[in-house]
Protein backbone atom coordinates (compact mmCIF):
# COMPACT_ATOMS: atom_id res chain seq x y z
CA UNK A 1 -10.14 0.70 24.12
CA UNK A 2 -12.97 0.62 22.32
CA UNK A 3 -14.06 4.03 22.76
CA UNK A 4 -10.28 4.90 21.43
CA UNK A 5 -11.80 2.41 18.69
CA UNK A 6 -14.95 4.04 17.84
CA UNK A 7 -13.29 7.69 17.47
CA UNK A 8 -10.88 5.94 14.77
CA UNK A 9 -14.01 4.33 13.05
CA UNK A 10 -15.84 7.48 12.96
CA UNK A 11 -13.60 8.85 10.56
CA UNK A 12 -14.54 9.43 7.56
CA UNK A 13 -11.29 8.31 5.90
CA UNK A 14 -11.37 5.22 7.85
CA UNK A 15 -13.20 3.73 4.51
CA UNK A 16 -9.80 3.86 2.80
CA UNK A 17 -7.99 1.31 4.65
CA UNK A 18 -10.44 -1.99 3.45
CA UNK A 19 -9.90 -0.03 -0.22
CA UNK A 20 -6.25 -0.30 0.25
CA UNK A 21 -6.18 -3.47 1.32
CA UNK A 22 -8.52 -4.66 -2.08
CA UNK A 23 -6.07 -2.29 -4.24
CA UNK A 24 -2.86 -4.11 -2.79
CA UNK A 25 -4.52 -7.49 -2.62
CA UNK A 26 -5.35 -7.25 -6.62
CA UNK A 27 -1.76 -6.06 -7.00
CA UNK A 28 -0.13 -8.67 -5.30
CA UNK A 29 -1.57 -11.84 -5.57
CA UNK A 30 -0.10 -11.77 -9.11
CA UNK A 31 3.33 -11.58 -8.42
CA UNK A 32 3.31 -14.00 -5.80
CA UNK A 33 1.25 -16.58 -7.83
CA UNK A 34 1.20 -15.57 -11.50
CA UNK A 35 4.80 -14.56 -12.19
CA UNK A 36 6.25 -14.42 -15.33
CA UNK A 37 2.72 -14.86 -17.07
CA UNK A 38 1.87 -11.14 -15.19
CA UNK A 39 5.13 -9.39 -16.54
CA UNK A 40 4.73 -10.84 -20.20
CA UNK A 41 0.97 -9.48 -20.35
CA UNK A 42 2.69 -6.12 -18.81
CA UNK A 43 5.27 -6.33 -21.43
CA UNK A 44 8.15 -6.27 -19.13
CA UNK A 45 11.05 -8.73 -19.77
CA UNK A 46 10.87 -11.90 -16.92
CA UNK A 47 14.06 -12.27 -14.67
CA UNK A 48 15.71 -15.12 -14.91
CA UNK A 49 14.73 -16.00 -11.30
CA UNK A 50 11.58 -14.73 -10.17
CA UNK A 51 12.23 -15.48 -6.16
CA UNK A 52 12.57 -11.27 -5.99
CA UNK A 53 9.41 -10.40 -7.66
CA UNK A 54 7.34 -13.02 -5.27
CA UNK A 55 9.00 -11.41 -2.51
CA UNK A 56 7.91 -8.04 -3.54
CA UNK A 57 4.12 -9.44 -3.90
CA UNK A 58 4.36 -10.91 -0.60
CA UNK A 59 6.24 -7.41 0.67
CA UNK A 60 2.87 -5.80 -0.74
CA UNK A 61 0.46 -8.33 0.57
CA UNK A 62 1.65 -7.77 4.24
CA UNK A 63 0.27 -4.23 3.62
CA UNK A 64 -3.11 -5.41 2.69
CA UNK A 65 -2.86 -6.94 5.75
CA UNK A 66 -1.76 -4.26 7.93
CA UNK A 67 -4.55 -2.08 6.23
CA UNK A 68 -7.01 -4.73 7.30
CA UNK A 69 -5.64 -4.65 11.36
CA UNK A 70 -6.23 -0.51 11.06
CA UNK A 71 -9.57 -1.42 9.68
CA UNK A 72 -10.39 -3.42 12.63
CA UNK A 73 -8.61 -1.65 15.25
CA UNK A 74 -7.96 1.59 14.23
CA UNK A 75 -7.11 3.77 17.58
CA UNK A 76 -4.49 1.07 18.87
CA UNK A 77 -2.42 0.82 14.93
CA UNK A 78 -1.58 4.44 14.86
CA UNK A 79 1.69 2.94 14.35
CA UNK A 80 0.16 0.14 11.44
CA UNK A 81 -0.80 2.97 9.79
CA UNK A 82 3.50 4.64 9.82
CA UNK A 83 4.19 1.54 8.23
CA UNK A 84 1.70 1.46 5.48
CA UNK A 85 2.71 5.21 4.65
CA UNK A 86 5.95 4.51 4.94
CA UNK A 87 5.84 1.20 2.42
CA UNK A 88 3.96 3.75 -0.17
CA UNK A 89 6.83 6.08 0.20
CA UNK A 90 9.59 3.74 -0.47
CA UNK A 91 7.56 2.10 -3.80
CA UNK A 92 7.11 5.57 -5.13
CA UNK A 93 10.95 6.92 -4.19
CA UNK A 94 12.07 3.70 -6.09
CA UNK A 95 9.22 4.36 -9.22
CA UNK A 96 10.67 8.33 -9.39
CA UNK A 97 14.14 6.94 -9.43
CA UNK A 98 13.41 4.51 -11.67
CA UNK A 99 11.63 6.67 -14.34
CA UNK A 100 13.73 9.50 -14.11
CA UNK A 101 17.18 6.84 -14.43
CA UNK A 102 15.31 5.54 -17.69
CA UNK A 103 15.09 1.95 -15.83
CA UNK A 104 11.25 1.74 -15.03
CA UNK A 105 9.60 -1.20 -16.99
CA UNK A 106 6.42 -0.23 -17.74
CA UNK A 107 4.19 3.03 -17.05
CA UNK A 108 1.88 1.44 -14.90
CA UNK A 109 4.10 1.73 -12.55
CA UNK A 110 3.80 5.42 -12.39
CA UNK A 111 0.06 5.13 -12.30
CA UNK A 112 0.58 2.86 -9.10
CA UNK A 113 2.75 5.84 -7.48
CA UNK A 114 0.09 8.25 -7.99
CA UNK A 115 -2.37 6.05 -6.42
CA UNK A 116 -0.29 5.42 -3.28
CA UNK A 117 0.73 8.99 -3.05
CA UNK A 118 -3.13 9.99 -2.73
CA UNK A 119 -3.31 7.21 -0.21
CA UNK A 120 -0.31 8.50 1.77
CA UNK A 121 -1.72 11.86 1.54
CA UNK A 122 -5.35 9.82 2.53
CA UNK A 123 -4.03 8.27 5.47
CA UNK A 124 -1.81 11.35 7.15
CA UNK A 125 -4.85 13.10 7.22
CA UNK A 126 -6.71 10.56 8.58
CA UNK A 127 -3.35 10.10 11.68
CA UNK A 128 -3.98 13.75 12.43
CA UNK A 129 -7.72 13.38 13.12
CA UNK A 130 -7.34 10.40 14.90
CA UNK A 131 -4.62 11.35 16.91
CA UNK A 132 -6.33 14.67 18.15
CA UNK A 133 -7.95 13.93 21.98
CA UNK A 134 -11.38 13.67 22.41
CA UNK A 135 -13.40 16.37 23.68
């Protein structure tokens, strides 16, 4: 296993998932413990009940720490690593529908779907060197 480990860690793209997991940290602890003083500084309107924009924080704080269990163990969360891509994917679907429906609060948001499509792109990359055997 922790030869399996080492390959994984040898990668040079392995630096990305601790980066990730600051990126998604910064951007969640916010929602989850500064909401509605976050979206009035953002300019976007507050909801009347802010239960589904804490759950979104905390939805984005369980990638941080999925990023963090590649980080540590990167050979055996091949699978971790599905999940985080697949997380970015859905948030930038939803920011693309959003902005092209007229319905996306604030541009930032577009700036955060650029940043996790480079990730996404970051980490396949980083599945298909990893996932290649050893010679």
């Amino acid at each position: 296993m922790a030869r399996a480990d080492a390959k994984g860690r040898g990668n040079p793209l392995h630096i990305f998932f601790p980066i990730n997991a600051i990126f998604i940290t910064i951007a969640s602890l916010p929602l989850i413990f500064a909401y509605p003083e976050v979206f009035t500084r953002l300019g976007i309107p507050s909801l009347e009940n802010g239960f589904f924009v804490q759950l979104s924080g905390v939805w984005l704080f369980t990638e941080a720490v999925a990023s963090l269990l590649v980080w540590q163990h990167p050979r055996t969360n091949v699978g971790t690593v599905w999940v985080i891509i697949a997380m970015k994917v859905v948030f930038i679907v939803l920011v693309v529908v959003s902005y092209a429906g007229g319905t996306l609060p604030a541009t930032g948001f577009l700036i955060g779907a650029l940043i996790d499509l480079i990730f996404s792109v970051i980490f396949f990359f980083y599945l298909r060197d990893v996932a290649q055997p050893a010679h």
